[in-house]
Each structure stands twice: as structure tokens, then as C-alpha cells.
PDB file of N, CA and C in Angstrom:
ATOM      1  N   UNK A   1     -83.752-136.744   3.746  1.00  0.00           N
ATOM      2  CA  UNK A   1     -84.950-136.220   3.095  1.00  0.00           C
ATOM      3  C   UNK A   1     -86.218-136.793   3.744  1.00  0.00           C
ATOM      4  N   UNK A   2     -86.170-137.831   4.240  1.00  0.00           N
ATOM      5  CA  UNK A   2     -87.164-138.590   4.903  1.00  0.00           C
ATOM      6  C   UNK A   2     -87.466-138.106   5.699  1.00  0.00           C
ATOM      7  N   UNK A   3     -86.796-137.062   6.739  1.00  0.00           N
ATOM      8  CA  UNK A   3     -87.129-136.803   8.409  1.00  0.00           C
ATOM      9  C   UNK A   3     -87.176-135.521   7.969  1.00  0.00           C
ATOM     10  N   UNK A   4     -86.970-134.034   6.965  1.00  0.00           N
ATOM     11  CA  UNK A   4     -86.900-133.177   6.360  1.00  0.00           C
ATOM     12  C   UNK A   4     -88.478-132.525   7.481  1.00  0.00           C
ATOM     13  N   UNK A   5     -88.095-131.581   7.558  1.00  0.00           N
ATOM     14  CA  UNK A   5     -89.146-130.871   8.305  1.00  0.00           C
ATOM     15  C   UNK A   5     -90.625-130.892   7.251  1.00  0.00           C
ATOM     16  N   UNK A   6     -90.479-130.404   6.160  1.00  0.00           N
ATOM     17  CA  UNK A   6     -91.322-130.025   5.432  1.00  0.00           C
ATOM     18  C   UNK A   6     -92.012-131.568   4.793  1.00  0.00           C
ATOM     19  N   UNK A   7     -91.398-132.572   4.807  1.00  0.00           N
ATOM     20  CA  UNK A   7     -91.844-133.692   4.717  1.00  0.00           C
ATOM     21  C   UNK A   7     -92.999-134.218   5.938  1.00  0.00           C
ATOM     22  N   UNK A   8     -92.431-134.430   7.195  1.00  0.00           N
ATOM     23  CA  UNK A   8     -93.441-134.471   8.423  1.00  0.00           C
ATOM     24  C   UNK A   8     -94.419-133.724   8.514  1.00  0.00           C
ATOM     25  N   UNK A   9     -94.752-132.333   8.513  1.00  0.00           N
ATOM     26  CA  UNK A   9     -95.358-131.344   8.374  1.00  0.00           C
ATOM     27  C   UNK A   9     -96.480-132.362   7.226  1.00  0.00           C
ATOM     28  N   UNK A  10     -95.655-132.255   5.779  1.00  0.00           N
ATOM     29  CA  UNK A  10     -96.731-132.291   4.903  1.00  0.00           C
ATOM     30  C   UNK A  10     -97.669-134.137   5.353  1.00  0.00           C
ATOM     31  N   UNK A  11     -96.958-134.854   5.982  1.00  0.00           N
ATOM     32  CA  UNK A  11     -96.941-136.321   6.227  1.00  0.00           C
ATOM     33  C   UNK A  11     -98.341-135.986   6.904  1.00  0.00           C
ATOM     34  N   UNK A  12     -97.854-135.345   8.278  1.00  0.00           N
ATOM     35  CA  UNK A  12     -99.167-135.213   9.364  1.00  0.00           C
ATOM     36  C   UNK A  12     -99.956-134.765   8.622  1.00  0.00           C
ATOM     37  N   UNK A  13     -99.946-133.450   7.460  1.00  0.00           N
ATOM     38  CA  UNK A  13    -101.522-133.010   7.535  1.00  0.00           C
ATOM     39  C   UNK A  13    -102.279-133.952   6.324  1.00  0.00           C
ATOM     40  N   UNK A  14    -101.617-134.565   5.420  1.00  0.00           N
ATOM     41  CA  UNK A  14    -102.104-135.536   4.982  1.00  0.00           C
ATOM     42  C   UNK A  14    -102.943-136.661   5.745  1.00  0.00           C
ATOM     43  N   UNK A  15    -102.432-137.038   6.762  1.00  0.00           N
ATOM     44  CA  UNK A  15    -102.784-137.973   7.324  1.00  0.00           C
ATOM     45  C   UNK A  15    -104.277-137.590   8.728  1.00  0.00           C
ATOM     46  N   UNK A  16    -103.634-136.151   9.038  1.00  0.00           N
ATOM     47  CA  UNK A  16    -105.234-136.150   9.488  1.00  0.00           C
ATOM     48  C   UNK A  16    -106.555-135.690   8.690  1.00  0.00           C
ATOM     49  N   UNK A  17    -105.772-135.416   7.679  1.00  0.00           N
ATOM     50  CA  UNK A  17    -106.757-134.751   6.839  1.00  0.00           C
ATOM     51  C   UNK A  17    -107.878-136.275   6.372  1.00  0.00           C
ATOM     52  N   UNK A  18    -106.954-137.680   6.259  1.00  0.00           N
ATOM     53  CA  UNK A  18    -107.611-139.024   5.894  1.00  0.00           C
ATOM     54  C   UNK A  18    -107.970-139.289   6.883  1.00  0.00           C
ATOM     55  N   UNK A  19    -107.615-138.926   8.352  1.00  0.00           N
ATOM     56  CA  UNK A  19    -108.434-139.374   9.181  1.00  0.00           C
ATOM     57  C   UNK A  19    -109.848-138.804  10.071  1.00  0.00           C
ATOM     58  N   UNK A  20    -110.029-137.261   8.760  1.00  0.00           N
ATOM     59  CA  UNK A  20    -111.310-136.720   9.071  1.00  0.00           C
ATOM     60  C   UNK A  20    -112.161-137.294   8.315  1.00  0.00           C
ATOM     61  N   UNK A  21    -113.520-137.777   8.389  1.00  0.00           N
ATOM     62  CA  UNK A  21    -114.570-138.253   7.832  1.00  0.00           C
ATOM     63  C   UNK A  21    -115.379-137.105   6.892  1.00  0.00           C
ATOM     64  N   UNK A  22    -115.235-135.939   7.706  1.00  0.00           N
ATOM     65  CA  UNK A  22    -115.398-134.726   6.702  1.00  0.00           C
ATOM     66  C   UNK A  22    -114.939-134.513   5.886  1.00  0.00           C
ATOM     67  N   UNK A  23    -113.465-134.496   5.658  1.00  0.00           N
ATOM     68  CA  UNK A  23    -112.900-133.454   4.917  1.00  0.00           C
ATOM     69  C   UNK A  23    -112.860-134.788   3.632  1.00  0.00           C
ATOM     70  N   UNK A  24    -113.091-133.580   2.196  1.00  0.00           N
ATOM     71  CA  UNK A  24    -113.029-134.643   0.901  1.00  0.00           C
ATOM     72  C   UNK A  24    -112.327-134.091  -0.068  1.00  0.00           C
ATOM     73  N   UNK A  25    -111.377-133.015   0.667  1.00  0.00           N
ATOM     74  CA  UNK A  25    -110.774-132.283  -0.260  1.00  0.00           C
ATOM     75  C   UNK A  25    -109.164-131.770   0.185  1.00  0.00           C
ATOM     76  N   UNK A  26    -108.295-131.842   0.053  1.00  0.00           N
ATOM     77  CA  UNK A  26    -107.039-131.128   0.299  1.00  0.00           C
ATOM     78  C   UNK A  26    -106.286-130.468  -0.484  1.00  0.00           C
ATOM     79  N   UNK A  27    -106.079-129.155  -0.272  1.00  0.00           N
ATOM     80  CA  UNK A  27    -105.535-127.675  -1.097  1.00  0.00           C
ATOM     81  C   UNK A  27    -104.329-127.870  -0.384  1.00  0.00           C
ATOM     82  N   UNK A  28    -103.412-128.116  -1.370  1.00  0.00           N
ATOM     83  CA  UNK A  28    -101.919-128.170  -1.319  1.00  0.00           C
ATOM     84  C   UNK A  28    -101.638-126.667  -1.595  1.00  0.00           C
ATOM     85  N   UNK A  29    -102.497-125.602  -2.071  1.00  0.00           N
ATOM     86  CA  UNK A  29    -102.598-124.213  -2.378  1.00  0.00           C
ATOM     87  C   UNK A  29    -101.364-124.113  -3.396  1.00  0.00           C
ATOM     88  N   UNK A  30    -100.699-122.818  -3.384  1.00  0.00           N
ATOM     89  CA  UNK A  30     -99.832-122.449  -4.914  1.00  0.00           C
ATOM     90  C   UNK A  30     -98.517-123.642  -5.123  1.00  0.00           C
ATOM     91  N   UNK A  31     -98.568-123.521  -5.910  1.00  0.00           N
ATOM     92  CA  UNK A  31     -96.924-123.779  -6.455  1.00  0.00           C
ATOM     93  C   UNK A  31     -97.117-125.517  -6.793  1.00  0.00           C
ATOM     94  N   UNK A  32     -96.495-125.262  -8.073  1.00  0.00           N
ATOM     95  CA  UNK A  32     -95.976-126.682  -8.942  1.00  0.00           C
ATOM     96  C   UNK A  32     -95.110-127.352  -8.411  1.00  0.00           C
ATOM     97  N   UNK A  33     -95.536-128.415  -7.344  1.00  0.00           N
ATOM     98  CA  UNK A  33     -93.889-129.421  -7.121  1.00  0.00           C
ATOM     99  C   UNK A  33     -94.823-130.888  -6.749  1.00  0.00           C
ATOM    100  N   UNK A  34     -93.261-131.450  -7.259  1.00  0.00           N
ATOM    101  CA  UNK A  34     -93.619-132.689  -7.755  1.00  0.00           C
ATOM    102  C   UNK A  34     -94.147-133.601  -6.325  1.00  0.00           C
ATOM    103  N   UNK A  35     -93.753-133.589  -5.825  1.00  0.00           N
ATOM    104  CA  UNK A  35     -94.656-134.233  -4.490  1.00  0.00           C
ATOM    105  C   UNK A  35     -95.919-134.134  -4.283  1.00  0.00           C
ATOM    106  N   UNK A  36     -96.507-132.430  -4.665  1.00  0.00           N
ATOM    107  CA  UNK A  36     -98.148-132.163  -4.587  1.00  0.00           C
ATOM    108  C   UNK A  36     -98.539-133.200  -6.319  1.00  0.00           C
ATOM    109  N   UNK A  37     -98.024-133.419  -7.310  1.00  0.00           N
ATOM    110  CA  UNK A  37     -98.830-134.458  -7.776  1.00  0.00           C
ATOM    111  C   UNK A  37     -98.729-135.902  -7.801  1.00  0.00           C
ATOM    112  N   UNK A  38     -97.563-135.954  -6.845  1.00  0.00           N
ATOM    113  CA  UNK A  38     -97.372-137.250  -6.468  1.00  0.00           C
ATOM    114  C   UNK A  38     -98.373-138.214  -5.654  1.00  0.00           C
ATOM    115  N   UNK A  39     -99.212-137.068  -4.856  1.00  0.00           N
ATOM    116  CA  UNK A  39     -99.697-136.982  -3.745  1.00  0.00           C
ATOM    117  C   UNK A  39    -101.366-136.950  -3.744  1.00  0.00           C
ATOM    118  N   UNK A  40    -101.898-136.549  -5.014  1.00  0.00           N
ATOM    119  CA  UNK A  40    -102.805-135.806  -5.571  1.00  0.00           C
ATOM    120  C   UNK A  40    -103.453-136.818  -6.865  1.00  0.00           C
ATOM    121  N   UNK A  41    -104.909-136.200  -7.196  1.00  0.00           N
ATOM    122  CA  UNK A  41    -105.430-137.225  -8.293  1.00  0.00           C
ATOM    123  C   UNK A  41    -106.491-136.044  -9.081  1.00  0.00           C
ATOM    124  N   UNK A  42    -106.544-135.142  -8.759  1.00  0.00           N
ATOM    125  CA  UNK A  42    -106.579-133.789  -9.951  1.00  0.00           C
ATOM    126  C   UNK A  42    -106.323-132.375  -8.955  1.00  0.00           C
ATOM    127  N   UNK A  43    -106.524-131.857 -10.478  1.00  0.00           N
ATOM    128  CA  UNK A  43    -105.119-130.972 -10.213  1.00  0.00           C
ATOM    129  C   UNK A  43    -106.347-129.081 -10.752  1.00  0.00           C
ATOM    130  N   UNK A  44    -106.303-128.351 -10.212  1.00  0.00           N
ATOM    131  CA  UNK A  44    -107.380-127.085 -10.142  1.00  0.00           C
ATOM    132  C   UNK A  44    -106.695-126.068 -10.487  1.00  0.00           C
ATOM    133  N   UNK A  45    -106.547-125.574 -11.471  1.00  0.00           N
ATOM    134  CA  UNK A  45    -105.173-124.516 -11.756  1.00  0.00           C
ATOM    135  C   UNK A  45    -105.538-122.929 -11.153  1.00  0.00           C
ATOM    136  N   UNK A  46    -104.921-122.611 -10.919  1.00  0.00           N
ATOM    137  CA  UNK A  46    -105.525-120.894 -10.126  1.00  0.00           C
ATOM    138  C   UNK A  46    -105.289-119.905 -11.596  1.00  0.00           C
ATOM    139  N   UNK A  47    -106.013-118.856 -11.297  1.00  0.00           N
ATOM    140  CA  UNK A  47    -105.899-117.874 -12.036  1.00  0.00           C
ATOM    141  C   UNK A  47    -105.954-116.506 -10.916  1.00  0.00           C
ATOM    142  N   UNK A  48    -105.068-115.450 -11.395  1.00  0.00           N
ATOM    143  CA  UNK A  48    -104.977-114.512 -10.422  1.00  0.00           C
ATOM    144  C   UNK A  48    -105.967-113.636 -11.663  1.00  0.00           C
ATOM    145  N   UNK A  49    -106.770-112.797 -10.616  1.00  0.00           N
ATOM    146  CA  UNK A  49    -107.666-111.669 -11.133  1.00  0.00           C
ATOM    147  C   UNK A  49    -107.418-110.643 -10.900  1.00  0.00           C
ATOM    148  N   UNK A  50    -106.924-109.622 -11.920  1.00  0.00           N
ATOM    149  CA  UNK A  50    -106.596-107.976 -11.482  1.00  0.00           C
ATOM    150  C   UNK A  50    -107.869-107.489 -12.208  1.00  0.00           C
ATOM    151  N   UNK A  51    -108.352-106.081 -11.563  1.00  0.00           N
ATOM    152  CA  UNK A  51    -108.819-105.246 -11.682  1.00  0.00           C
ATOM    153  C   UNK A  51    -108.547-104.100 -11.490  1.00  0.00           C
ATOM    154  N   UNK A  52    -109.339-103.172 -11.653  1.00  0.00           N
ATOM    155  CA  UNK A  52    -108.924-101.786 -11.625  1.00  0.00           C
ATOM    156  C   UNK A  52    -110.342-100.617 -11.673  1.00  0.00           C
ATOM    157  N   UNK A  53    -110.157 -99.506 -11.491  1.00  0.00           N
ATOM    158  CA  UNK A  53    -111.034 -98.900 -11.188  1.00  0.00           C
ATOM    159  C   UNK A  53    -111.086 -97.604 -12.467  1.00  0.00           C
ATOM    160  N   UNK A  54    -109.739 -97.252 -13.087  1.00  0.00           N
ATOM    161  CA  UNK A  54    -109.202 -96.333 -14.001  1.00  0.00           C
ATOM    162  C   UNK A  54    -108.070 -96.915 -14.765  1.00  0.00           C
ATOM    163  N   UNK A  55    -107.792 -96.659 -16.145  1.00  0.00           N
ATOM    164  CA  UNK A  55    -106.683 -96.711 -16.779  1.00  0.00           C
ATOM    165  C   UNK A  55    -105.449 -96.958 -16.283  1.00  0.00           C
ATOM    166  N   UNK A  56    -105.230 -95.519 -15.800  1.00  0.00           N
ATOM    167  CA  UNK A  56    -104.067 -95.455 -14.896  1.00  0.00           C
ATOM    168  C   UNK A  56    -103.787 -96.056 -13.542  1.00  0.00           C
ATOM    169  N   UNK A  57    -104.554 -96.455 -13.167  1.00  0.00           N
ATOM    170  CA  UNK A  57    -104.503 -97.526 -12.052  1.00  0.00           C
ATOM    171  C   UNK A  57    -104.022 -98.756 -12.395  1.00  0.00           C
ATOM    172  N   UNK A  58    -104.652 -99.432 -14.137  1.00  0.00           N
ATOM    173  CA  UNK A  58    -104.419-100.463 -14.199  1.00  0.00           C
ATOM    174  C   UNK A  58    -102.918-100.406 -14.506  1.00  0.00           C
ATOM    175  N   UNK A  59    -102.527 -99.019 -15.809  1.00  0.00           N
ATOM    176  CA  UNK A  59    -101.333 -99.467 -15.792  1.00  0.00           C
ATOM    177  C   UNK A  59    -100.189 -99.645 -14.467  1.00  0.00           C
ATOM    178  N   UNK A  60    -100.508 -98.580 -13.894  1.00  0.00           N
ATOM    179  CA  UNK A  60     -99.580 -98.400 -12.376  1.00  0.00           C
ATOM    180  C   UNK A  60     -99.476 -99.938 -12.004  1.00  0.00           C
ATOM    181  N   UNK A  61    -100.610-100.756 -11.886  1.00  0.00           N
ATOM    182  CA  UNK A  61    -100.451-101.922 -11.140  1.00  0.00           C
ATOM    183  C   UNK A  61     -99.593-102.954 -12.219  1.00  0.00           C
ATOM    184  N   UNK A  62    -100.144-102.536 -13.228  1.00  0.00           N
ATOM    185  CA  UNK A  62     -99.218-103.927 -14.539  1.00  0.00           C
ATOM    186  C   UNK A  62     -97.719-103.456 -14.335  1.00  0.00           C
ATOM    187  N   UNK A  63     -97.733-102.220 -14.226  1.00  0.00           N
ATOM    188  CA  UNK A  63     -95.825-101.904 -14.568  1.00  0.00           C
ATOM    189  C   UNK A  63     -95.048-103.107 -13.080  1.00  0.00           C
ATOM    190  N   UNK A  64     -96.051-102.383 -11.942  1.00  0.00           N
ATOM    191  CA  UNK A  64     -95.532-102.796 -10.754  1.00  0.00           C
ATOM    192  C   UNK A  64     -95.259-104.476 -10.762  1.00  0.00           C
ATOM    193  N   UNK A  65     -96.598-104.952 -10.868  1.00  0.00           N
ATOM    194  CA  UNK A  65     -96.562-106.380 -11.466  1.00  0.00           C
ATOM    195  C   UNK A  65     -95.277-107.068 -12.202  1.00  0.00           C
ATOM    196  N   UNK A  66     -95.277-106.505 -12.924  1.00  0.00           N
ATOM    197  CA  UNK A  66     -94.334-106.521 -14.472  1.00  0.00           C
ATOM    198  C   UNK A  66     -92.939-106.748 -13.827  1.00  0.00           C
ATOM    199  N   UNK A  67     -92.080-105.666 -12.580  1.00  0.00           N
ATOM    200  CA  UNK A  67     -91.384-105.369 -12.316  1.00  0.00           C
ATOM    201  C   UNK A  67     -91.206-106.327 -11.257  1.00  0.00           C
ATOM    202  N   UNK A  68     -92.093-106.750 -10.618  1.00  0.00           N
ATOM    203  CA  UNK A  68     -91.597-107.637  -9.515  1.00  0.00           C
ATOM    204  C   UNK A  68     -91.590-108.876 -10.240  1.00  0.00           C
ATOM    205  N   UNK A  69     -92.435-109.286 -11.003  1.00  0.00           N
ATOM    206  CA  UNK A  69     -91.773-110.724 -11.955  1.00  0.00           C
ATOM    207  C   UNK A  69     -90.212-110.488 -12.319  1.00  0.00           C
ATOM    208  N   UNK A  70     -90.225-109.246 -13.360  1.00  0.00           N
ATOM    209  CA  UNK A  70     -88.678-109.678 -13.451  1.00  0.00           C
ATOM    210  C   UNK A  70     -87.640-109.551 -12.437  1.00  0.00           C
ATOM    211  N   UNK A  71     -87.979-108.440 -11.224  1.00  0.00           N
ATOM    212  CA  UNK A  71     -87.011-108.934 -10.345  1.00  0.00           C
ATOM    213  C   UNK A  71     -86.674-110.994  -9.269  1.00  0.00           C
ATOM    214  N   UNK A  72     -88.120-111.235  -9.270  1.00  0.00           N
ATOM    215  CA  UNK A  72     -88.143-112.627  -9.115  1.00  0.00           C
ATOM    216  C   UNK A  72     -87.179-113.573 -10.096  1.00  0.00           C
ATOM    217  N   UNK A  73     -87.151-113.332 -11.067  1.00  0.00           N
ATOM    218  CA  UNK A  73     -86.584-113.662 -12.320  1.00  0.00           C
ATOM    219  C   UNK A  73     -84.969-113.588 -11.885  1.00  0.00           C
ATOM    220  N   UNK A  74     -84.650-112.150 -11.948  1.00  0.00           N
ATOM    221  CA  UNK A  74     -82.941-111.611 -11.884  1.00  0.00           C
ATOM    222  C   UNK A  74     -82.388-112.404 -11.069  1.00  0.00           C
ATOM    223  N   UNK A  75     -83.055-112.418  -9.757  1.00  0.00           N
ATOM    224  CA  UNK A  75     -82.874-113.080  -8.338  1.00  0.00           C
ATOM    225  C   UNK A  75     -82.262-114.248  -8.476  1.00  0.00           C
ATOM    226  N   UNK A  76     -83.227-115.577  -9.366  1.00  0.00           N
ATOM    227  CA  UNK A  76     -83.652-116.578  -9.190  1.00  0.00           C
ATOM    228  C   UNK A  76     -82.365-117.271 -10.078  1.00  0.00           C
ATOM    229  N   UNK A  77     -81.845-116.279 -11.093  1.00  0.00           N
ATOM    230  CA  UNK A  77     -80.693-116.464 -11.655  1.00  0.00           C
ATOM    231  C   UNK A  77     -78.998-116.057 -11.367  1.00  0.00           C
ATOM    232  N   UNK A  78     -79.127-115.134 -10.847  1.00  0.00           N
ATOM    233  CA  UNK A  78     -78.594-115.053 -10.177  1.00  0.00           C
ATOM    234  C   UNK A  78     -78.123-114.583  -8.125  1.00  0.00           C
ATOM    235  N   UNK A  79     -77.197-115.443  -7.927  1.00  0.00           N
ATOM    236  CA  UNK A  79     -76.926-115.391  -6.821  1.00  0.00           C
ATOM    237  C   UNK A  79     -76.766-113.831  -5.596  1.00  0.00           C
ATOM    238  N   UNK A  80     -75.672-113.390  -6.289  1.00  0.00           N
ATOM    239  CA  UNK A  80     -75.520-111.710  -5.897  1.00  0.00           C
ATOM    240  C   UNK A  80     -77.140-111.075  -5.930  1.00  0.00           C
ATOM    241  N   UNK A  81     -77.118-111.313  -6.747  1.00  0.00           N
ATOM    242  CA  UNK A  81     -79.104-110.292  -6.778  1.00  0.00           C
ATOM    243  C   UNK A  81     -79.686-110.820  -5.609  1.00  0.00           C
ATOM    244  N   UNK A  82     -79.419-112.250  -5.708  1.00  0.00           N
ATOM    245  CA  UNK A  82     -80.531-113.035  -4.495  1.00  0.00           C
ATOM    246  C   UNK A  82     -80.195-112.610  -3.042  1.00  0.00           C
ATOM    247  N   UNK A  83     -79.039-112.731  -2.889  1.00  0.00           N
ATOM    248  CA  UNK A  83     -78.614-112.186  -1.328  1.00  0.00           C
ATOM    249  C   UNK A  83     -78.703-110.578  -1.210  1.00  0.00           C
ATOM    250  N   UNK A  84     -78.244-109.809  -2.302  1.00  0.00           N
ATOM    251  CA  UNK A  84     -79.161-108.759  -2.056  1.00  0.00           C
ATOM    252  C   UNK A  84     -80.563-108.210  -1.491  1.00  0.00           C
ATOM    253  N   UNK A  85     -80.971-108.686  -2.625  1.00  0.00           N
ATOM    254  CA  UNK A  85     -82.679-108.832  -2.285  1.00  0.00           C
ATOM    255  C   UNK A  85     -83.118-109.139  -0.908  1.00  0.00           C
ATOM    256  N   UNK A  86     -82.608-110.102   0.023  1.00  0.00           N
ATOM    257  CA  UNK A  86     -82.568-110.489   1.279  1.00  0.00           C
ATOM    258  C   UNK A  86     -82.512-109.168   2.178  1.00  0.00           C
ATOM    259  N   UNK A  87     -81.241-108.818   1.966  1.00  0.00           N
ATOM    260  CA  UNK A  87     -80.473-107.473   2.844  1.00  0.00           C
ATOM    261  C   UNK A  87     -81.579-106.293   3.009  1.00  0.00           C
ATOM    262  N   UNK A  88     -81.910-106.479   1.481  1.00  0.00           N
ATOM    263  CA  UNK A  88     -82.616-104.981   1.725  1.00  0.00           C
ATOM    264  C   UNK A  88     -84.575-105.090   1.031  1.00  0.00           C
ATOM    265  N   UNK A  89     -84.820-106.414   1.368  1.00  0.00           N
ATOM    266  CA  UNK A  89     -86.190-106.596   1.523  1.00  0.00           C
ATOM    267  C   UNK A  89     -87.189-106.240   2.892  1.00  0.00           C
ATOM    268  N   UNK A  90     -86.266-106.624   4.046  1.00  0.00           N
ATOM    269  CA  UNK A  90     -87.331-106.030   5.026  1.00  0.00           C
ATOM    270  C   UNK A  90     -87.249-104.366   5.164  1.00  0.00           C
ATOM    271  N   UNK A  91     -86.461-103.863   4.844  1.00  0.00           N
ATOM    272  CA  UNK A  91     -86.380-102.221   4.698  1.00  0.00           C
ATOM    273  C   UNK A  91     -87.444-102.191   3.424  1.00  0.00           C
ATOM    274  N   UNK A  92     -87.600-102.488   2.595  1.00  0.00           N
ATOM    275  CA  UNK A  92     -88.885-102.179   1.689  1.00  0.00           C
ATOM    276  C   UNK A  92     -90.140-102.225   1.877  1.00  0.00           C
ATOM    277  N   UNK A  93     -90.522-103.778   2.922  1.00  0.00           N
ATOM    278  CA  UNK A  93     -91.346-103.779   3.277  1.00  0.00           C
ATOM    279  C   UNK A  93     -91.352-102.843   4.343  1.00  0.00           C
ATOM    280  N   UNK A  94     -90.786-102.239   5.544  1.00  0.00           N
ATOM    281  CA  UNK A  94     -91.066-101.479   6.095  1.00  0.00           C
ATOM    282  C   UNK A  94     -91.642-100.176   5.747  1.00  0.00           C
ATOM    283  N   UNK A  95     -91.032 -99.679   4.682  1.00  0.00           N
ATOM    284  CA  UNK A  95     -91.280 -98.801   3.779  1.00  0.00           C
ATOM    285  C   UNK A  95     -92.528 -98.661   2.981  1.00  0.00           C
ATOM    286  N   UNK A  96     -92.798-100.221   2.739  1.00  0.00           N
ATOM    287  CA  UNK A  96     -94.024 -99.860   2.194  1.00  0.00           C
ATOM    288  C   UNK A  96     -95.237 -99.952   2.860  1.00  0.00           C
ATOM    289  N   UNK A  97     -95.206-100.423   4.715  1.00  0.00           N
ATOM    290  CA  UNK A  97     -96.035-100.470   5.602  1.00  0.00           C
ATOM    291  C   UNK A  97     -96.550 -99.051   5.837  1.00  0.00           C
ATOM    292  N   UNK A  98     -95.080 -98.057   5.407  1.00  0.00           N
ATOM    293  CA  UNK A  98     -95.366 -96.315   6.412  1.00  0.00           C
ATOM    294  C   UNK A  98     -95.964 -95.668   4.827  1.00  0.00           C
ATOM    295  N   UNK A  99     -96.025 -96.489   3.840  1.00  0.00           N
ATOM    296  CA  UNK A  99     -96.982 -95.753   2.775  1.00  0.00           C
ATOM    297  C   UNK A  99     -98.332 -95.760   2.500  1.00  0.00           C
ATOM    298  N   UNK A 100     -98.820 -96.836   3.397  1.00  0.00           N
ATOM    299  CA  UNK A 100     -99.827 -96.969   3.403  1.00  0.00           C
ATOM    300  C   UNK A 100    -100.954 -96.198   4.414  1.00  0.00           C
ATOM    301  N   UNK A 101    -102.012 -95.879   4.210  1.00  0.00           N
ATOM    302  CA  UNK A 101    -102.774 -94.677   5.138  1.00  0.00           C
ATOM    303  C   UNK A 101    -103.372 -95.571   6.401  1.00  0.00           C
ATOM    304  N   UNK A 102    -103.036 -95.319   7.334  1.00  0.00           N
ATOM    305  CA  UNK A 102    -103.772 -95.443   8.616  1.00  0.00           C
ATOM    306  C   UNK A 102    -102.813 -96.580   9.213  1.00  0.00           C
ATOM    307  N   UNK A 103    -101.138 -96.982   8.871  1.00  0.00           N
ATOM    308  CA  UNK A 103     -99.969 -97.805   9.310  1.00  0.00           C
ATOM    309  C   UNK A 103     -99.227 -97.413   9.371  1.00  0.00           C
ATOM    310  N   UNK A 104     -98.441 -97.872  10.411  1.00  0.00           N
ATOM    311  CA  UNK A 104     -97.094 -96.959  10.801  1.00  0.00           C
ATOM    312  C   UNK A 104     -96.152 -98.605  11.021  1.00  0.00           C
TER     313      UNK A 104
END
């Protein structure tokens, strides 16, 4: 765990980050783990902001929303879902690159 990639990584940028005279701030950015408050002496909670332009926009985006939490969820509990999800995630994203106007 000591030599762990993600340990060094986080080691160095800690450490140049103390050895800039500038910098007075370090964004560990999303996610709750115990090392970022190990590491840390306050703590800035994010809030995500949706908007919308029409009704139906907003709902379209909450269902979508809605739906990828609980698939995060299904996944996260189980195994089969999770390696699924793998298989046939970059075909979605591809899919959803050629839905978009002016990407192929």
C-alpha cells in the first residue's frame, strides 16, 4: 500500500504543492475518502446545480439523472451488473457521441 501508484501520485502532488510559496490551497476535488481528510484541515462540500430551460427538459434530465444513480447503485451491488456495465459502456458512449449534433 505504501508504493501503491495512487499513493505516490497523491505523495508528489502534495508535496509540491508545499513546496510552492503560492499555492494556499489544495482541491483533492470529488469524492469522500478517508485519506483526503486525513490529509486535509477543512473540508468545502460541492453542490451540483441543474437547470433547465422548460418543464420538460427538466423532467427529461431528472428521469435520466434518476436512472443513472440507480444504475450506479445495481452495479455497485452487484457483481454480474458490474462487469456488464464494463462490456457494454464504451458502445454507449459511442452511441451517445453520434447523438450529439456536429460529432461523429
Amino acid at each position: 500500500m505504501r508504493f501503491g501508484a495512487g499513493r505516490l501520485a497523491a505523495d508528489a502532488a502534495v508535496e509540491a504543492a508545499l513546496g510552492d510559496a503560492e499555492c494556499a490551497v489544495f482541491d483533492w476535488m470529488r469524492g469522500e475518502e478517508p485519506y483526503k481528510f486525513s490529509l486535509s484541515d477543512h473540508t468545502d462540500r460541492t453542490v451540483d446545480l441543474f437547470a433547465s430551460s422548460s418543464t420538460l427538459a427538466w423532467w427529461l434530465a431528472s428521469a435520466v439523472r434518476a436512472a443513472r444513480r440507480r444504475a450506479r447503485d445495481l452495479t455497485a451491488e452487484h457483481e454480474r451488473l458490474a462487469q456488464a456495465w464494463r462490456r457494454i459502456e464504451p458502445q454507449l458512449r459511442r452511441i451517445g457521441r453520434m447523438a450529439q449534433p456536429g460529432t461523429q
